[in-house]
Protein backbone atom coordinates (compact mmCIF):
# COMPACT_ATOMS: atom_id res chain seq x y z
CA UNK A 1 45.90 -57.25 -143.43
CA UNK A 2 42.44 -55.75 -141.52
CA UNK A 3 42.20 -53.34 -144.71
CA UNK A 4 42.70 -55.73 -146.75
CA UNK A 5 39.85 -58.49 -145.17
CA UNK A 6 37.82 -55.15 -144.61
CA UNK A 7 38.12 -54.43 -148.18
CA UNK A 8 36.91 -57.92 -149.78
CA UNK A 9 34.31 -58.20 -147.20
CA UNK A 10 33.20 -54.54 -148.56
CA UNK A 11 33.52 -55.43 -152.14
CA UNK A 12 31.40 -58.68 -151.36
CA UNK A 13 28.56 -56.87 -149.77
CA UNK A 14 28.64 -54.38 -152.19
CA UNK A 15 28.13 -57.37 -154.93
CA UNK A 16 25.69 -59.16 -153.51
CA UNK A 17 23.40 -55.66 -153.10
CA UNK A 18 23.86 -55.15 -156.94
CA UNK A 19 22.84 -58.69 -158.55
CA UNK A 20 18.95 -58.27 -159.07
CA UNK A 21 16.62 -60.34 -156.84
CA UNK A 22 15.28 -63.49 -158.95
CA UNK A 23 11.65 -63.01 -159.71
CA UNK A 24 9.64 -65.77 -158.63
CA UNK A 25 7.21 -68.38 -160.34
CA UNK A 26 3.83 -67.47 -161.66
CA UNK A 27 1.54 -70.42 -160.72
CA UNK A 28 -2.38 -71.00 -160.63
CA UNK A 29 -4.77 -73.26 -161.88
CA UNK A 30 -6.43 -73.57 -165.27
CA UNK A 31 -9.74 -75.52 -165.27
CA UNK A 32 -11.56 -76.09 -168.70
CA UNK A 33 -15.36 -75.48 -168.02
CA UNK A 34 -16.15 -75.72 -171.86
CA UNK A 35 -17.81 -78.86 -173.21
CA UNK A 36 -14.55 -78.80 -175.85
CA UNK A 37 -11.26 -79.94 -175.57
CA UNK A 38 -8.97 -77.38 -174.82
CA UNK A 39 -5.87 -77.92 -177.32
CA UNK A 40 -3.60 -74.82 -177.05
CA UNK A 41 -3.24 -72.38 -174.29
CA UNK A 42 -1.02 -69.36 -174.63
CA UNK A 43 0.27 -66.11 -172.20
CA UNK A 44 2.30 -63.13 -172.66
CA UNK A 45 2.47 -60.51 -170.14
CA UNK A 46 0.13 -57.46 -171.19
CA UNK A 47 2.26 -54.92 -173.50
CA UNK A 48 3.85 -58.05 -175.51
CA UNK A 49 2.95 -57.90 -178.73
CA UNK A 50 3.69 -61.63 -179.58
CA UNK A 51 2.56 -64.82 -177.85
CA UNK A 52 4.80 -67.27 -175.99
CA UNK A 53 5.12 -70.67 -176.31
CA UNK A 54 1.82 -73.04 -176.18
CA UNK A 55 1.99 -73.99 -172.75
CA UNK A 56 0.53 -77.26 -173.44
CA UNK A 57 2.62 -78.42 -175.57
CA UNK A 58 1.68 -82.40 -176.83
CA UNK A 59 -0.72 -82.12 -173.29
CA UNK A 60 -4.53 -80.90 -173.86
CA UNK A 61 -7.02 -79.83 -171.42
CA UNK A 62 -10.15 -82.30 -171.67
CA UNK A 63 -13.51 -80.81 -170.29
CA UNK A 64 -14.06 -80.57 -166.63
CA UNK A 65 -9.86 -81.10 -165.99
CA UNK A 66 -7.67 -78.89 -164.13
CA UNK A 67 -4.12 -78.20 -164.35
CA UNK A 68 -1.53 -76.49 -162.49
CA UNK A 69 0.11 -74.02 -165.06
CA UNK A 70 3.72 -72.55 -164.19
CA UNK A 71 4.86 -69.19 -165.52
CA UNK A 72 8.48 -68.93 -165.28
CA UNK A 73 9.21 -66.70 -167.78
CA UNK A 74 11.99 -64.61 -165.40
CA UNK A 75 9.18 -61.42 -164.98
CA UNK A 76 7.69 -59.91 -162.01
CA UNK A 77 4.40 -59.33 -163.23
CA UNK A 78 0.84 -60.44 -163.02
CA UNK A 79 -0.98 -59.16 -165.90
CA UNK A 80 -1.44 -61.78 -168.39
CA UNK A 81 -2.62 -61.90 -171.66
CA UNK A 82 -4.58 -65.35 -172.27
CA UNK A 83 -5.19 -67.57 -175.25
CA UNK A 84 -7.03 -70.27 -175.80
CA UNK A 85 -7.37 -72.58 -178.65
CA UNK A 86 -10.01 -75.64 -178.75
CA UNK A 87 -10.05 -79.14 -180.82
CA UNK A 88 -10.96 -78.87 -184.65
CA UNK A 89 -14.69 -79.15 -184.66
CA UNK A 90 -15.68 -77.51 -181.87
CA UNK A 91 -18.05 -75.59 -181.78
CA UNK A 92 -16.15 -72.96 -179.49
CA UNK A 93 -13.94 -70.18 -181.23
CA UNK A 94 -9.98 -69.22 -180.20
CA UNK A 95 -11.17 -66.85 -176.93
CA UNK A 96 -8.90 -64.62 -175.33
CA UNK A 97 -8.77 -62.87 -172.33
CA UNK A 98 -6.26 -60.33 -169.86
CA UNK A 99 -6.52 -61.20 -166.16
CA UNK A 100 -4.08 -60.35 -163.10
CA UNK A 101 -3.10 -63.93 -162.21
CA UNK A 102 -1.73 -63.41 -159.03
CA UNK A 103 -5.01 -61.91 -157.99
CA UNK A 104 -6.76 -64.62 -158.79
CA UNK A 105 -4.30 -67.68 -158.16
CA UNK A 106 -6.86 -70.05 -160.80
CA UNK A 107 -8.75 -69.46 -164.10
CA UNK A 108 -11.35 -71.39 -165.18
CA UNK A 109 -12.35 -71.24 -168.99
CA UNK A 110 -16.14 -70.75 -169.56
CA UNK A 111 -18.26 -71.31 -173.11
């Protein structure tokens, strides 16, 4: 019965060393310092060839407001691409920009 109990116990450790380790949340803060309304925001880590999601979704960003953005897209990295989209008739074009976000933990938006 002691090989047996030694056995699972073995097997169990042997599991738990195999599953991967969760990556954790990517969070800092965006802070529009445009005189626009920021409408659309969108990240992909650096090497992705396609944009995620719009972050905002029905939310915008108004001038002078900060937000706490979450990345919890399951990767362990820090390079983001950045887009950013403002309200029709702004004067401001789409920008876009590649920072290491854990680096800088927020982001504000400049015209």
């Amino acid at each position: 019965m002691k090989k047996f109990r030694f056995a699972l116990a073995a097997s169990a450790i042997v599991l738990a060393a195999s599953v991967p380790a969760k990556a954790e949340d990517l969070v800092f803060s965006l802070k529009n310092g445009t005189s626009s309304v920021l409408t659309r925001f969108y990240t992909s880590p650096v090497g992705v060839n396609e944009w995620e999601d719009d972050v905002f979704g029905r939310d915008v960003l108004n001038p002078g407001e900060s937000i706490e953005i979450t990345i919890a897209d399951g990767r362990s990295v820090c390079s983001y691409d950045m887009k950013f989209e403002f309200e029709e008739g702004s004067s401001l074009d789409t920008t876009t920009d590649t920072q290491n976000l854990c680096e800088l933990g927020s982001y504000t938006i400049h015209e």
